[in-house]
PDB file of N, CA and C in Angstrom:
ATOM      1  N   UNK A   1      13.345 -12.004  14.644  1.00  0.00           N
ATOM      2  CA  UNK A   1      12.427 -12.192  15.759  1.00  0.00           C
ATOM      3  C   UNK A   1      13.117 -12.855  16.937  1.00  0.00           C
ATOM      4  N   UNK A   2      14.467 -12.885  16.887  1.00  0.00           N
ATOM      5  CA  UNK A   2      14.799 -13.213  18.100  1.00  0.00           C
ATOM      6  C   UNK A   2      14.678 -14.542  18.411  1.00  0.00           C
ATOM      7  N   UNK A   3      14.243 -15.583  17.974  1.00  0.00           N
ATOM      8  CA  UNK A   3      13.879 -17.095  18.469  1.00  0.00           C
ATOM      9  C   UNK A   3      12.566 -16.668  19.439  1.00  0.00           C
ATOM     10  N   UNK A   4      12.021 -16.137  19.513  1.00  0.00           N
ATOM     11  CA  UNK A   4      10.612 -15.972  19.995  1.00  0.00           C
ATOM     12  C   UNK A   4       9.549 -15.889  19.412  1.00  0.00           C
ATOM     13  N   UNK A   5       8.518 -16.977  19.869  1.00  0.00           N
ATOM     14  CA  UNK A   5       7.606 -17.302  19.033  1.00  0.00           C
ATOM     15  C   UNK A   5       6.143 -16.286  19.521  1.00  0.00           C
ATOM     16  N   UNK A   6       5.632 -15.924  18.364  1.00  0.00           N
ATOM     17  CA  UNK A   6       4.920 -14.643  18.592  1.00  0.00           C
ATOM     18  C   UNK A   6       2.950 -14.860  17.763  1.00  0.00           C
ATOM     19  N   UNK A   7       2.136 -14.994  18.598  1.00  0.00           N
ATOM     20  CA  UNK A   7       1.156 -14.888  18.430  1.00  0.00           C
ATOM     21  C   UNK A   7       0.134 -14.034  17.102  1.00  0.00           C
ATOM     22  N   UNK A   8      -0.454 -15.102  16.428  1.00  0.00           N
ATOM     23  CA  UNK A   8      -0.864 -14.413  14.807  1.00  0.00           C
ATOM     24  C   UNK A   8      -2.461 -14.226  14.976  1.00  0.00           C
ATOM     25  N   UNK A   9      -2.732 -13.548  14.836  1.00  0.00           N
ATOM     26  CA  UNK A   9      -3.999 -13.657  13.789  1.00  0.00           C
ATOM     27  C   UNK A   9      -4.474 -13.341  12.827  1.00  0.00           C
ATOM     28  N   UNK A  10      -5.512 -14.093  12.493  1.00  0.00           N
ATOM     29  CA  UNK A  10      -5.535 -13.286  10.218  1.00  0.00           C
ATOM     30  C   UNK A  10      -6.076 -12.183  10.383  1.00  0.00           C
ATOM     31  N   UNK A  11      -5.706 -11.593   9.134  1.00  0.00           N
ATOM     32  CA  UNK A  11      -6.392 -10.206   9.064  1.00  0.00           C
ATOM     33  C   UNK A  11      -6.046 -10.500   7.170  1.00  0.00           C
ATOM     34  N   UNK A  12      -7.065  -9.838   6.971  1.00  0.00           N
ATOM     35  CA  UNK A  12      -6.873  -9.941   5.402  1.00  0.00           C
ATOM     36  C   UNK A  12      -7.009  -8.386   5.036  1.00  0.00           C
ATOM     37  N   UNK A  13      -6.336  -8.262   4.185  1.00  0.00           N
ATOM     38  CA  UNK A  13      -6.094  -7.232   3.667  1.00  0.00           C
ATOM     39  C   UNK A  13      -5.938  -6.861   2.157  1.00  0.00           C
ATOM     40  N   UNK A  14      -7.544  -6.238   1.819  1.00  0.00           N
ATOM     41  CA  UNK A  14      -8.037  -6.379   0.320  1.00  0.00           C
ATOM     42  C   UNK A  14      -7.541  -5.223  -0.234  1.00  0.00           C
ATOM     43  N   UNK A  15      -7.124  -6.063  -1.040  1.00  0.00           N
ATOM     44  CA  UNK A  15      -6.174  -4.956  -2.570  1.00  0.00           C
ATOM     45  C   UNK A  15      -7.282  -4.565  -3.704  1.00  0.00           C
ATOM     46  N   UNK A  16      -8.190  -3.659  -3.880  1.00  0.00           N
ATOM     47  CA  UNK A  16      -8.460  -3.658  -5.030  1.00  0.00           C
ATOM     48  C   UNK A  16      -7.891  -1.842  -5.397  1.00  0.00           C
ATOM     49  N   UNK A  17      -8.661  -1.714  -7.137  1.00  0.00           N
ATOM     50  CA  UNK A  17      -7.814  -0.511  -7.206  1.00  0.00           C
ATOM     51  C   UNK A  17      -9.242   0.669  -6.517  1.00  0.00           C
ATOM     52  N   UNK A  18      -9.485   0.536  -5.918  1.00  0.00           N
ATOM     53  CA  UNK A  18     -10.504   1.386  -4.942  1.00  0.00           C
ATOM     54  C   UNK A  18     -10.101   1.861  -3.379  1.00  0.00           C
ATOM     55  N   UNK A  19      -9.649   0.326  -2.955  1.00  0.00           N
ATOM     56  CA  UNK A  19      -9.585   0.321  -1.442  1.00  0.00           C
ATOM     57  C   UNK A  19      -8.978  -0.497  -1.078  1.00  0.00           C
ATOM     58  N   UNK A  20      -8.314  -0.483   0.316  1.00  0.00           N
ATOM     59  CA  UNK A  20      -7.716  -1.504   1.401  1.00  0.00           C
ATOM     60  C   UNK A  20      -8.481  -1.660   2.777  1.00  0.00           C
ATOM     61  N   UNK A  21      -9.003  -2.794   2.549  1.00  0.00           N
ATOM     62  CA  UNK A  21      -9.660  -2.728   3.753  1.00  0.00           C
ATOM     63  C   UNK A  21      -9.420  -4.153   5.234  1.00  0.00           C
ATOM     64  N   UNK A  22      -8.936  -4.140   5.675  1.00  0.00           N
ATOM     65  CA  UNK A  22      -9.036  -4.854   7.137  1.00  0.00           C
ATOM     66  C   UNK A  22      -9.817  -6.002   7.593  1.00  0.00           C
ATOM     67  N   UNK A  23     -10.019  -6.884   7.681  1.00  0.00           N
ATOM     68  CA  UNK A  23     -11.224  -7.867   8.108  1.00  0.00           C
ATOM     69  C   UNK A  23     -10.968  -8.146   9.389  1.00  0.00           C
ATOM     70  N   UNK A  24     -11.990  -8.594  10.225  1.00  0.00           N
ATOM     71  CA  UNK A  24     -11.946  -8.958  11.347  1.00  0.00           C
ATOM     72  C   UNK A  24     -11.457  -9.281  12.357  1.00  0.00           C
ATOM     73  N   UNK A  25      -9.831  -9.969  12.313  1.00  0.00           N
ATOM     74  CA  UNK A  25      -8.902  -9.975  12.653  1.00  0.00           C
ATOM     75  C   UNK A  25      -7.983  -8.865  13.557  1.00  0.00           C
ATOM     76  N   UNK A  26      -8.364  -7.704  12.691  1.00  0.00           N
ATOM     77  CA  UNK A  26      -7.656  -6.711  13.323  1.00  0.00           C
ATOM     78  C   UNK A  26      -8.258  -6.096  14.864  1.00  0.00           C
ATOM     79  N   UNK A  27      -9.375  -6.643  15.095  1.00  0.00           N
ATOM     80  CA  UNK A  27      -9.803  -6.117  16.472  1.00  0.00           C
ATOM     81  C   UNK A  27      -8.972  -6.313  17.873  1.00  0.00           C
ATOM     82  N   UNK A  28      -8.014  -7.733  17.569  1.00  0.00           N
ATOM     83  CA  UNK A  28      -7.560  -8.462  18.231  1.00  0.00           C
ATOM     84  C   UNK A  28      -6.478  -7.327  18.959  1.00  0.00           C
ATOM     85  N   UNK A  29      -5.804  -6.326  18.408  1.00  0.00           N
ATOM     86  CA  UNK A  29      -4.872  -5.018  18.197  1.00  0.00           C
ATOM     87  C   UNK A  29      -5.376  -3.845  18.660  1.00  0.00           C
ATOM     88  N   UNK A  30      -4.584  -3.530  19.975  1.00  0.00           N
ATOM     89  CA  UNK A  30      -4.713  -2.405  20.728  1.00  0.00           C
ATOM     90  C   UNK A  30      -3.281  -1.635  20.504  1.00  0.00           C
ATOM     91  N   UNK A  31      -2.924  -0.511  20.182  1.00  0.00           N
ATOM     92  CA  UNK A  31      -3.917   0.312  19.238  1.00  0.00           C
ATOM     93  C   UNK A  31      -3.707  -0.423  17.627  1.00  0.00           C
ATOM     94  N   UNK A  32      -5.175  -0.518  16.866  1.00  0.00           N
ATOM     95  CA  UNK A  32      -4.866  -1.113  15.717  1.00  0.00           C
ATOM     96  C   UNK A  32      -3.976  -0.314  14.343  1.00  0.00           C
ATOM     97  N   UNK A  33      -2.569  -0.705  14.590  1.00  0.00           N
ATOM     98  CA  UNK A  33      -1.945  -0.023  13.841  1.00  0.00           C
ATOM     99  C   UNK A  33      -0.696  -1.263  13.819  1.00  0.00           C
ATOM    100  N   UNK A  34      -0.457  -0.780  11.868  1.00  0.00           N
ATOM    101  CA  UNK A  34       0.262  -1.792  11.330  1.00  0.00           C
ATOM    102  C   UNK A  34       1.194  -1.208  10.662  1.00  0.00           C
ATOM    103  N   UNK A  35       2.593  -1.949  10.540  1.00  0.00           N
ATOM    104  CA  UNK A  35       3.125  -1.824   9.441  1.00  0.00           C
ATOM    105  C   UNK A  35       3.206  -2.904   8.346  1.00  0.00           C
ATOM    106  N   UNK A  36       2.999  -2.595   7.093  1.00  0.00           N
ATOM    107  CA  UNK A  36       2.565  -3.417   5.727  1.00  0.00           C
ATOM    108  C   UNK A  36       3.890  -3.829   5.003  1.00  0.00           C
ATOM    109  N   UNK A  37       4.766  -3.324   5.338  1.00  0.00           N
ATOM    110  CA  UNK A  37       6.072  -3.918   4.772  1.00  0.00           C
ATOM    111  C   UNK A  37       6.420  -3.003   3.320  1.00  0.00           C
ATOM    112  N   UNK A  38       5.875  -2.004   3.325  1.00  0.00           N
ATOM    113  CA  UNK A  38       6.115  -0.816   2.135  1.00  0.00           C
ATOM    114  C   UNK A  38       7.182   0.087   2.500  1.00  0.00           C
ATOM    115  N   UNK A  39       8.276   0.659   1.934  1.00  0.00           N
ATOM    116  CA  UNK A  39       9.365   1.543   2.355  1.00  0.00           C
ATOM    117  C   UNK A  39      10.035   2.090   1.458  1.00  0.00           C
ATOM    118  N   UNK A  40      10.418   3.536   1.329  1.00  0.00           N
ATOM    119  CA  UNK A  40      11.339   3.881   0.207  1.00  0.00           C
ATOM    120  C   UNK A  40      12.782   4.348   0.917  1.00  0.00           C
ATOM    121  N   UNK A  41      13.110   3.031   1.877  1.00  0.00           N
ATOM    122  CA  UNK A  41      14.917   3.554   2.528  1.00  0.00           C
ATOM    123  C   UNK A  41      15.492   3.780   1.365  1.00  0.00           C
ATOM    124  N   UNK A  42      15.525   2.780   0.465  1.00  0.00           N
ATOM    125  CA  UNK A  42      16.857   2.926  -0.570  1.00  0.00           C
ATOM    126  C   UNK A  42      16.943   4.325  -1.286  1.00  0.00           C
ATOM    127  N   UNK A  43      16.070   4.602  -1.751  1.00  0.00           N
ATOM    128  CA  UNK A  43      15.509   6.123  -2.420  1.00  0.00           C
ATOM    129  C   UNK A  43      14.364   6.796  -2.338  1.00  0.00           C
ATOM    130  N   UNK A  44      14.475   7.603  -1.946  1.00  0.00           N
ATOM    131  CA  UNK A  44      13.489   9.135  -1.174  1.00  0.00           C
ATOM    132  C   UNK A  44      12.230   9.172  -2.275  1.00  0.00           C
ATOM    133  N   UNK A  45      11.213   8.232  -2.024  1.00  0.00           N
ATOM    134  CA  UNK A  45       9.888   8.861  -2.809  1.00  0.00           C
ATOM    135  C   UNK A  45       9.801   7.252  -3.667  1.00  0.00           C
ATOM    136  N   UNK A  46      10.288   6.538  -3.916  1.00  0.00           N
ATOM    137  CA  UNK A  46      10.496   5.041  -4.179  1.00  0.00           C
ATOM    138  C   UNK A  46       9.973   4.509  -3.885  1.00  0.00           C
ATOM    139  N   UNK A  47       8.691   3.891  -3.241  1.00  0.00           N
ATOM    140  CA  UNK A  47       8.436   2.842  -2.420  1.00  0.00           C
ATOM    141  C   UNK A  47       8.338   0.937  -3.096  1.00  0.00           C
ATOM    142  N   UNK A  48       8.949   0.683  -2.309  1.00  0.00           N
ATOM    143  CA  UNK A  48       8.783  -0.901  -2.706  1.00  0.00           C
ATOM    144  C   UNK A  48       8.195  -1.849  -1.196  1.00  0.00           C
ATOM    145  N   UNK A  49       8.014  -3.125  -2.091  1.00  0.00           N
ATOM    146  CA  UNK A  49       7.691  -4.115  -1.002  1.00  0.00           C
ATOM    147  C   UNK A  49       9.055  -4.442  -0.135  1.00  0.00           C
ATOM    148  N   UNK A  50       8.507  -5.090   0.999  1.00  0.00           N
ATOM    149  CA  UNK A  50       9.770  -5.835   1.684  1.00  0.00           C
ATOM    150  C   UNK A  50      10.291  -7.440   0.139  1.00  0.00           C
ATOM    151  N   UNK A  51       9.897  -7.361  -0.112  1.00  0.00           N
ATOM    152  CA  UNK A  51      10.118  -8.575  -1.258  1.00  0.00           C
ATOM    153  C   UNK A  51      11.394  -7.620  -2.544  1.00  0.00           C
ATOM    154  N   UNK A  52      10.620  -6.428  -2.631  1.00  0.00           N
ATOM    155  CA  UNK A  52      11.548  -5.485  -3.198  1.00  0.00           C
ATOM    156  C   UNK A  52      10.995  -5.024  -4.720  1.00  0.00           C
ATOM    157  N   UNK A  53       9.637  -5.898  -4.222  1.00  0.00           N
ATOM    158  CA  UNK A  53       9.095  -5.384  -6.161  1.00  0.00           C
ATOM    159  C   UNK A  53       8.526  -3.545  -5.467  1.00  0.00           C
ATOM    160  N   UNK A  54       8.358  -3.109  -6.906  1.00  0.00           N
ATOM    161  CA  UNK A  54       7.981  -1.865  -6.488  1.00  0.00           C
ATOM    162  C   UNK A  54       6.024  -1.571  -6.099  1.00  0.00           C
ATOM    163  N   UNK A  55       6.051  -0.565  -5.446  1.00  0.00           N
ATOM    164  CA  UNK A  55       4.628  -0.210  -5.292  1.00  0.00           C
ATOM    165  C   UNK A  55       3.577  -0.027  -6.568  1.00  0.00           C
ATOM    166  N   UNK A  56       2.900  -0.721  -6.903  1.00  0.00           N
ATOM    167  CA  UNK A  56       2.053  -0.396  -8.394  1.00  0.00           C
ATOM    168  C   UNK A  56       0.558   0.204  -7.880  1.00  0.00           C
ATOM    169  N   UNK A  57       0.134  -0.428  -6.443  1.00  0.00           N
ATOM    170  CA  UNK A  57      -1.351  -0.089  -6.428  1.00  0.00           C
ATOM    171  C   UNK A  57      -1.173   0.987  -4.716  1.00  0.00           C
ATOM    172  N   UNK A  58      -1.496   1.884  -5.152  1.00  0.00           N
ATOM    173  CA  UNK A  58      -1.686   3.095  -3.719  1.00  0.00           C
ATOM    174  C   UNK A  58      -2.876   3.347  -2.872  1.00  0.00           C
ATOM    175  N   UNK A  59      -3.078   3.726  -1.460  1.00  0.00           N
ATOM    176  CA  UNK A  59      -3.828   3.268  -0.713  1.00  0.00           C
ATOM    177  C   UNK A  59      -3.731   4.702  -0.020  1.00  0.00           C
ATOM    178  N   UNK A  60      -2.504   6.036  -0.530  1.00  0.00           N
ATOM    179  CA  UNK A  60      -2.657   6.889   0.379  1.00  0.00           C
ATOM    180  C   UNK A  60      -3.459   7.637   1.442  1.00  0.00           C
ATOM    181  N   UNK A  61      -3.282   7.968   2.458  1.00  0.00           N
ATOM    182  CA  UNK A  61      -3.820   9.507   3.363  1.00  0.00           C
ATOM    183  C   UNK A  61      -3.582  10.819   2.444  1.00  0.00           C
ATOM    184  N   UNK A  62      -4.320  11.443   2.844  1.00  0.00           N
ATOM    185  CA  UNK A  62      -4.509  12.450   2.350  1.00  0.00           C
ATOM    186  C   UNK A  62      -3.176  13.046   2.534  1.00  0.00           C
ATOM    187  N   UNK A  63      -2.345  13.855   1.645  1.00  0.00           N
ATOM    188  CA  UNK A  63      -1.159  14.283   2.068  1.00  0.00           C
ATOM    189  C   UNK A  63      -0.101  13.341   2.451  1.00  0.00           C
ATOM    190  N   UNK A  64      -0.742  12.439   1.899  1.00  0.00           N
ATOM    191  CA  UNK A  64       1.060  11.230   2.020  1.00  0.00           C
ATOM    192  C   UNK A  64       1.195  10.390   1.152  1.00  0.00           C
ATOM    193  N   UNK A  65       2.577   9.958   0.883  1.00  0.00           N
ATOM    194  CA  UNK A  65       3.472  10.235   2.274  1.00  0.00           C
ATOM    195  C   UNK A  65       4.066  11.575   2.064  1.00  0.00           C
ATOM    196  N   UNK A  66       4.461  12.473   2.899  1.00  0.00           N
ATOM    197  CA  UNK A  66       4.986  13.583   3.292  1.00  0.00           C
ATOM    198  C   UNK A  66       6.200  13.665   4.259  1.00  0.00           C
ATOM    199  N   UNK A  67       6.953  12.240   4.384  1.00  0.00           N
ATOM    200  CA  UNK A  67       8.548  12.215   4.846  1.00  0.00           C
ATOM    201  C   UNK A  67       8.712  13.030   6.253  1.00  0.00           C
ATOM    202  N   UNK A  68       7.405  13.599   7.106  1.00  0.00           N
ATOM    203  CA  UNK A  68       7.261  13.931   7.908  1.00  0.00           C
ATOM    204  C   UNK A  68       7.037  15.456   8.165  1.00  0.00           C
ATOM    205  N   UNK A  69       7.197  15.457   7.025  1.00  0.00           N
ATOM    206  CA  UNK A  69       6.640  17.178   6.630  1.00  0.00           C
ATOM    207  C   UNK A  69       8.408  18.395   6.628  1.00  0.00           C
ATOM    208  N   UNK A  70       7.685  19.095   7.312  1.00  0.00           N
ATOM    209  CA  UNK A  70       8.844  20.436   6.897  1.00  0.00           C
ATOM    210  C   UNK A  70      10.144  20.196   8.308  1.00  0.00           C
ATOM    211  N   UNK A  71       9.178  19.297   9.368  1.00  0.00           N
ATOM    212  CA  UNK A  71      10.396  19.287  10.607  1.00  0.00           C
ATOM    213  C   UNK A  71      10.680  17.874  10.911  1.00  0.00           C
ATOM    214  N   UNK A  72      10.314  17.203  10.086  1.00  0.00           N
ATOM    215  CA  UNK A  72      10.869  15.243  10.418  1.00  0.00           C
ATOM    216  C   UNK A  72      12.478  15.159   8.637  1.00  0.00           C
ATOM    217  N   UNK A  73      11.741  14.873   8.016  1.00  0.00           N
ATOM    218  CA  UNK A  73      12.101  14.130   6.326  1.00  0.00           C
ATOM    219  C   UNK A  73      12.793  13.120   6.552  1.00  0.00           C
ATOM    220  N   UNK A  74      12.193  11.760   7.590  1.00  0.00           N
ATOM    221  CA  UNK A  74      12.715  10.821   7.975  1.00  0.00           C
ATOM    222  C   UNK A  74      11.875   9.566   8.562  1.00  0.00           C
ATOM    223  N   UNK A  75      10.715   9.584   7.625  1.00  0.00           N
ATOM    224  CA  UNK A  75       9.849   8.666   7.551  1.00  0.00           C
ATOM    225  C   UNK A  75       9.452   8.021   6.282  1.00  0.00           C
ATOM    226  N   UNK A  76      10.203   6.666   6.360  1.00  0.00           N
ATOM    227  CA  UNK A  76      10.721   5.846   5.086  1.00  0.00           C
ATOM    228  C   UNK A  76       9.438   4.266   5.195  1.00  0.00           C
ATOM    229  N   UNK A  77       8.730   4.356   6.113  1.00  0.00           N
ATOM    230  CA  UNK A  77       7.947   2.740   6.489  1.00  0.00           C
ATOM    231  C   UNK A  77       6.810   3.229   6.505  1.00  0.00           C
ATOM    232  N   UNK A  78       5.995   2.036   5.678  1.00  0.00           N
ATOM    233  CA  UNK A  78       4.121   2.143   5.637  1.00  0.00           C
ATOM    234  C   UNK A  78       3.937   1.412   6.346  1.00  0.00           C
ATOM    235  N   UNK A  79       2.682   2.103   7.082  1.00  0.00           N
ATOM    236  CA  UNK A  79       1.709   2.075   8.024  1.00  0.00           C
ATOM    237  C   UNK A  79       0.073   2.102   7.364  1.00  0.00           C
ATOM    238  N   UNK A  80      -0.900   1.322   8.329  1.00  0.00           N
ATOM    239  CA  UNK A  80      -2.142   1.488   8.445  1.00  0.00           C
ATOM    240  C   UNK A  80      -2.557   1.787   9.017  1.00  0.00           C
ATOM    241  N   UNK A  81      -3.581   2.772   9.912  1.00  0.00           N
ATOM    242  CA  UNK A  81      -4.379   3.048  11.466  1.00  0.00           C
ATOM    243  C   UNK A  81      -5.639   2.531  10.532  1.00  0.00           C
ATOM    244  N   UNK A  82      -6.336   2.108  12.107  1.00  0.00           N
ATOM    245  CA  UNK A  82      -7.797   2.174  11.969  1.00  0.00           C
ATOM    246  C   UNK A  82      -8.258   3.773  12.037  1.00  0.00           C
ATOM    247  N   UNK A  83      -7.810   4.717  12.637  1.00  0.00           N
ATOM    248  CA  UNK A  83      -7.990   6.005  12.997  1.00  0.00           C
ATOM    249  C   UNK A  83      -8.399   6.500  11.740  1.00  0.00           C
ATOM    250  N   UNK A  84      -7.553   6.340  10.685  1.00  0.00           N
ATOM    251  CA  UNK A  84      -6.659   6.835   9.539  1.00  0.00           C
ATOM    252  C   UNK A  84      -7.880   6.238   8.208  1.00  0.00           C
ATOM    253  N   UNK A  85      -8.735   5.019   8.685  1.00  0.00           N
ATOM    254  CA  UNK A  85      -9.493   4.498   7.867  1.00  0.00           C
ATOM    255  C   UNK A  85      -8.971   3.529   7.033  1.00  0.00           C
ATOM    256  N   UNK A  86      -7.551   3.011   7.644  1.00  0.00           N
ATOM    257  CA  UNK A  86      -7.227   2.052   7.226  1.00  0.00           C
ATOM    258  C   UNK A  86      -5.924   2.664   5.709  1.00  0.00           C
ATOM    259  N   UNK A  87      -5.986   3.892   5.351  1.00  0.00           N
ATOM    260  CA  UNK A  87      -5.424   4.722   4.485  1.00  0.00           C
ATOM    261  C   UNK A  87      -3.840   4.880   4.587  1.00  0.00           C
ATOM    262  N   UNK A  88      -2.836   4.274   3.840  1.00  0.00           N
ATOM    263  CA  UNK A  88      -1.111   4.272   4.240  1.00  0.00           C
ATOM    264  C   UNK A  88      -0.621   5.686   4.357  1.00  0.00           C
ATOM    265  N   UNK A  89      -0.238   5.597   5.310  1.00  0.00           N
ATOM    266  CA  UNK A  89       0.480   6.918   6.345  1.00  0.00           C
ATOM    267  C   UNK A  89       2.368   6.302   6.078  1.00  0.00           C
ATOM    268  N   UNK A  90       3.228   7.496   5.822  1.00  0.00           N
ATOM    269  CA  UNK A  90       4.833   7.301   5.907  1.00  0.00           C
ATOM    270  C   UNK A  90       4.877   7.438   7.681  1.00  0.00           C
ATOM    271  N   UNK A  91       5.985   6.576   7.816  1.00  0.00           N
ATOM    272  CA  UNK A  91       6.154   6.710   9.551  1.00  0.00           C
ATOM    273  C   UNK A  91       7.738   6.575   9.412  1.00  0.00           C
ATOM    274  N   UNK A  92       8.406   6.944  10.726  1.00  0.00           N
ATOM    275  CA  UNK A  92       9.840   6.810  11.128  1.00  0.00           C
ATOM    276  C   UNK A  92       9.684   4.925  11.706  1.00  0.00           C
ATOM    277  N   UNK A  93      10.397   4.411  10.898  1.00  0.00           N
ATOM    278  CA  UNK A  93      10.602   3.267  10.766  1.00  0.00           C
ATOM    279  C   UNK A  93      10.945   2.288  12.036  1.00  0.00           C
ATOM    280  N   UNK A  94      11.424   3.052  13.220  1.00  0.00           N
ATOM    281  CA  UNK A  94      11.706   2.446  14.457  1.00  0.00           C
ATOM    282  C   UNK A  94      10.709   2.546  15.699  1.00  0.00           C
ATOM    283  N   UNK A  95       9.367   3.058  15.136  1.00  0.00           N
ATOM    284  CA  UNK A  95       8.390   3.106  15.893  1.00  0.00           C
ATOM    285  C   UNK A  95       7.632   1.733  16.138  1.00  0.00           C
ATOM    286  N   UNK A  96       7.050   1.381  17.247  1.00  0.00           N
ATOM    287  CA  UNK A  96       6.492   0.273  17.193  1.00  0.00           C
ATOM    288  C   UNK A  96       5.118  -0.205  16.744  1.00  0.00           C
ATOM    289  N   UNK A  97       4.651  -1.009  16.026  1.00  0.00           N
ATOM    290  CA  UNK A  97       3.647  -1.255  15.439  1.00  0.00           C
ATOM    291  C   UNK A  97       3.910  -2.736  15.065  1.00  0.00           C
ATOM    292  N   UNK A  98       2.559  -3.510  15.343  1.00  0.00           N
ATOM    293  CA  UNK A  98       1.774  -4.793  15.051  1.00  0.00           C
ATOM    294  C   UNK A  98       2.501  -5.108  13.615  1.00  0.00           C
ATOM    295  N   UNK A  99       2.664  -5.805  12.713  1.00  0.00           N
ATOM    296  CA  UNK A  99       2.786  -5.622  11.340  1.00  0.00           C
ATOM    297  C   UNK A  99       2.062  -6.419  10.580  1.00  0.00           C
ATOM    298  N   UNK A 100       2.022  -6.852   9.612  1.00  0.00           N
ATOM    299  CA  UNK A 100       1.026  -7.499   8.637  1.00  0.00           C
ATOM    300  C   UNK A 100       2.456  -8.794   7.548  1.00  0.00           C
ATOM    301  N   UNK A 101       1.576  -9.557   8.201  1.00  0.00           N
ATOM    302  CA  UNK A 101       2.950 -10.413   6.569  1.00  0.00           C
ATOM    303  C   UNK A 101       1.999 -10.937   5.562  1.00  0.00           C
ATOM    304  N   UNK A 102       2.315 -10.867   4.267  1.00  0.00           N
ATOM    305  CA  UNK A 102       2.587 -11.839   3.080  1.00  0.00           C
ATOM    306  C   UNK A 102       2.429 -12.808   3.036  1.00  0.00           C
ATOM    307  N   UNK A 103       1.522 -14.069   2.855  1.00  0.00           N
ATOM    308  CA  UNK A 103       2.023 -15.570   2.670  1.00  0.00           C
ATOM    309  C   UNK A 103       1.162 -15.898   1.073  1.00  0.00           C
ATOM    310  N   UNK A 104       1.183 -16.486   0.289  1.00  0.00           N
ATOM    311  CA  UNK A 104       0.234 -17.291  -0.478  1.00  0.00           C
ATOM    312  C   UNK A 104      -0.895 -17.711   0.241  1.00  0.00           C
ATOM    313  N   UNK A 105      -1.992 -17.523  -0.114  1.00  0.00           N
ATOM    314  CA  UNK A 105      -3.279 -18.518   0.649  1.00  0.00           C
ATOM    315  C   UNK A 105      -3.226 -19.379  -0.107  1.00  0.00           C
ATOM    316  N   UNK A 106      -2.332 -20.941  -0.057  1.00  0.00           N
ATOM    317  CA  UNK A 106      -2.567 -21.414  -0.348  1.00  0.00           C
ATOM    318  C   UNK A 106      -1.643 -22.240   1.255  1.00  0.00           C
ATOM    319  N   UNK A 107      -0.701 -21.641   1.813  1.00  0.00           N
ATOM    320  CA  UNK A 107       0.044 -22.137   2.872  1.00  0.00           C
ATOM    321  C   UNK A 107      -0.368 -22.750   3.831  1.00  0.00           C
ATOM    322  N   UNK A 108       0.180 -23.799   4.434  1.00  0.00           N
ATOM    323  CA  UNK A 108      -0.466 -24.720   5.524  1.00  0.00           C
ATOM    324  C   UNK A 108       0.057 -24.074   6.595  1.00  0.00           C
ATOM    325  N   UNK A 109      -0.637 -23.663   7.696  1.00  0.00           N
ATOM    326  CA  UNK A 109      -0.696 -22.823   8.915  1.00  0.00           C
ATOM    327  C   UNK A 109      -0.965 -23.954  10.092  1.00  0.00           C
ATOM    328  N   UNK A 110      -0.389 -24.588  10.404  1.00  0.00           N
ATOM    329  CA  UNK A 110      -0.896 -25.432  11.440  1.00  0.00           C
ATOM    330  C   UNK A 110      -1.902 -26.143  11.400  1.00  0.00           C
ATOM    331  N   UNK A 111      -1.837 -26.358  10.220  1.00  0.00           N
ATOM    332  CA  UNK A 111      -3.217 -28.001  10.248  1.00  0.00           C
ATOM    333  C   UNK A 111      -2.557 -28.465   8.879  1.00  0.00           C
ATOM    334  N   UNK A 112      -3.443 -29.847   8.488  1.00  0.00           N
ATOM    335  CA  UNK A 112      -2.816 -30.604   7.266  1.00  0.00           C
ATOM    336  C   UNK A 112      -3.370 -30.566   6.207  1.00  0.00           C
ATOM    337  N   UNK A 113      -3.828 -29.227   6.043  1.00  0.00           N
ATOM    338  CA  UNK A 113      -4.524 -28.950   4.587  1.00  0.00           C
ATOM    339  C   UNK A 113      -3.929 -27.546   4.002  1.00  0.00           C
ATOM    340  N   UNK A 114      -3.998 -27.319   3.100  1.00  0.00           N
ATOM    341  CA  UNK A 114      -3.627 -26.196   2.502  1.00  0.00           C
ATOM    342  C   UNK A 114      -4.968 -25.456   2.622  1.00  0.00           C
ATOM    343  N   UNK A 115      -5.093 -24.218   2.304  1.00  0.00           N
ATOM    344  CA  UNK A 115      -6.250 -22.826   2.563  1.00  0.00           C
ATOM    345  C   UNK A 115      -6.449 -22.136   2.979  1.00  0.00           C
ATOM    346  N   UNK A 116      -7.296 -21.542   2.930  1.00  0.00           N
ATOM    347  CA  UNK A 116      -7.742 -19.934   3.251  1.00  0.00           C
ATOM    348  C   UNK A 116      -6.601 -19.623   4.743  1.00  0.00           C
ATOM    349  N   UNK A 117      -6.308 -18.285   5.149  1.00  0.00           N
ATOM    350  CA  UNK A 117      -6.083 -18.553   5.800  1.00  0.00           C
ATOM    351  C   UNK A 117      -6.744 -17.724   6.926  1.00  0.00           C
ATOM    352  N   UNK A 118      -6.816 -17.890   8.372  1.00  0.00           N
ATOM    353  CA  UNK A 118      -8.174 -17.658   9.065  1.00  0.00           C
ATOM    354  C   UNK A 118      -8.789 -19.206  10.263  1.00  0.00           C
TER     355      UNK A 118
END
């Protein structure tokens, strides 16, 4: 990040084995589109976390990921749209998009308590 300090807001983002869904947060995001930190650079069809464990629970679009189809095969990074219903889309990895991080809710965010975060 450059030594530049960059403006957060929560967005939670529910894992169950049904759905992923967005909370309130994300309105803040013109256009609301994320990347989640999911990628299969190392190997074609692989996906893991940025942490590096592998993908266990899926959230696909219809038809993805599809590596960009028959005229890209060079889209290795997950994405969310609101467009999309919130559903992980493969993208070319140097496109720009908002992203989503990882912490424990249990992390102290600028105040002196541990919790939720929000």
């Amino acid at each position: 990040m450059s030594g530049r300090v960059y403006k957060a807001w929560y967005i939670l983002l529910h894992r169950t084995s049904r759905e992923g869904r967005l909370e309130p947060g994300h309105r803040a995001y013109s256009p609301p589109e994320f990347w989640i930190a999911g990628n299969d650079i190392l190997e074609e069809g692989h996906w893991q976390w940025a942490s590096g464990k592998p993908v266990t629970f899926a959230n696909w679009d219809d038809d993805q990921p599809d590596n960009g189809g028959d005229h890209d095969n060079n889209e290795h990074c997950m994405e969310v749209k609101q467009k999309d219903q919130w559903k992980w889309n493969d993208q070319e990895c140097q496109e720009y998009r908002f992203f989503i991080c990882e912490m424990p809710i249990t992390d102290n965010i600028g105040g002196s308590q541990p919790g939720i975060i929000g």
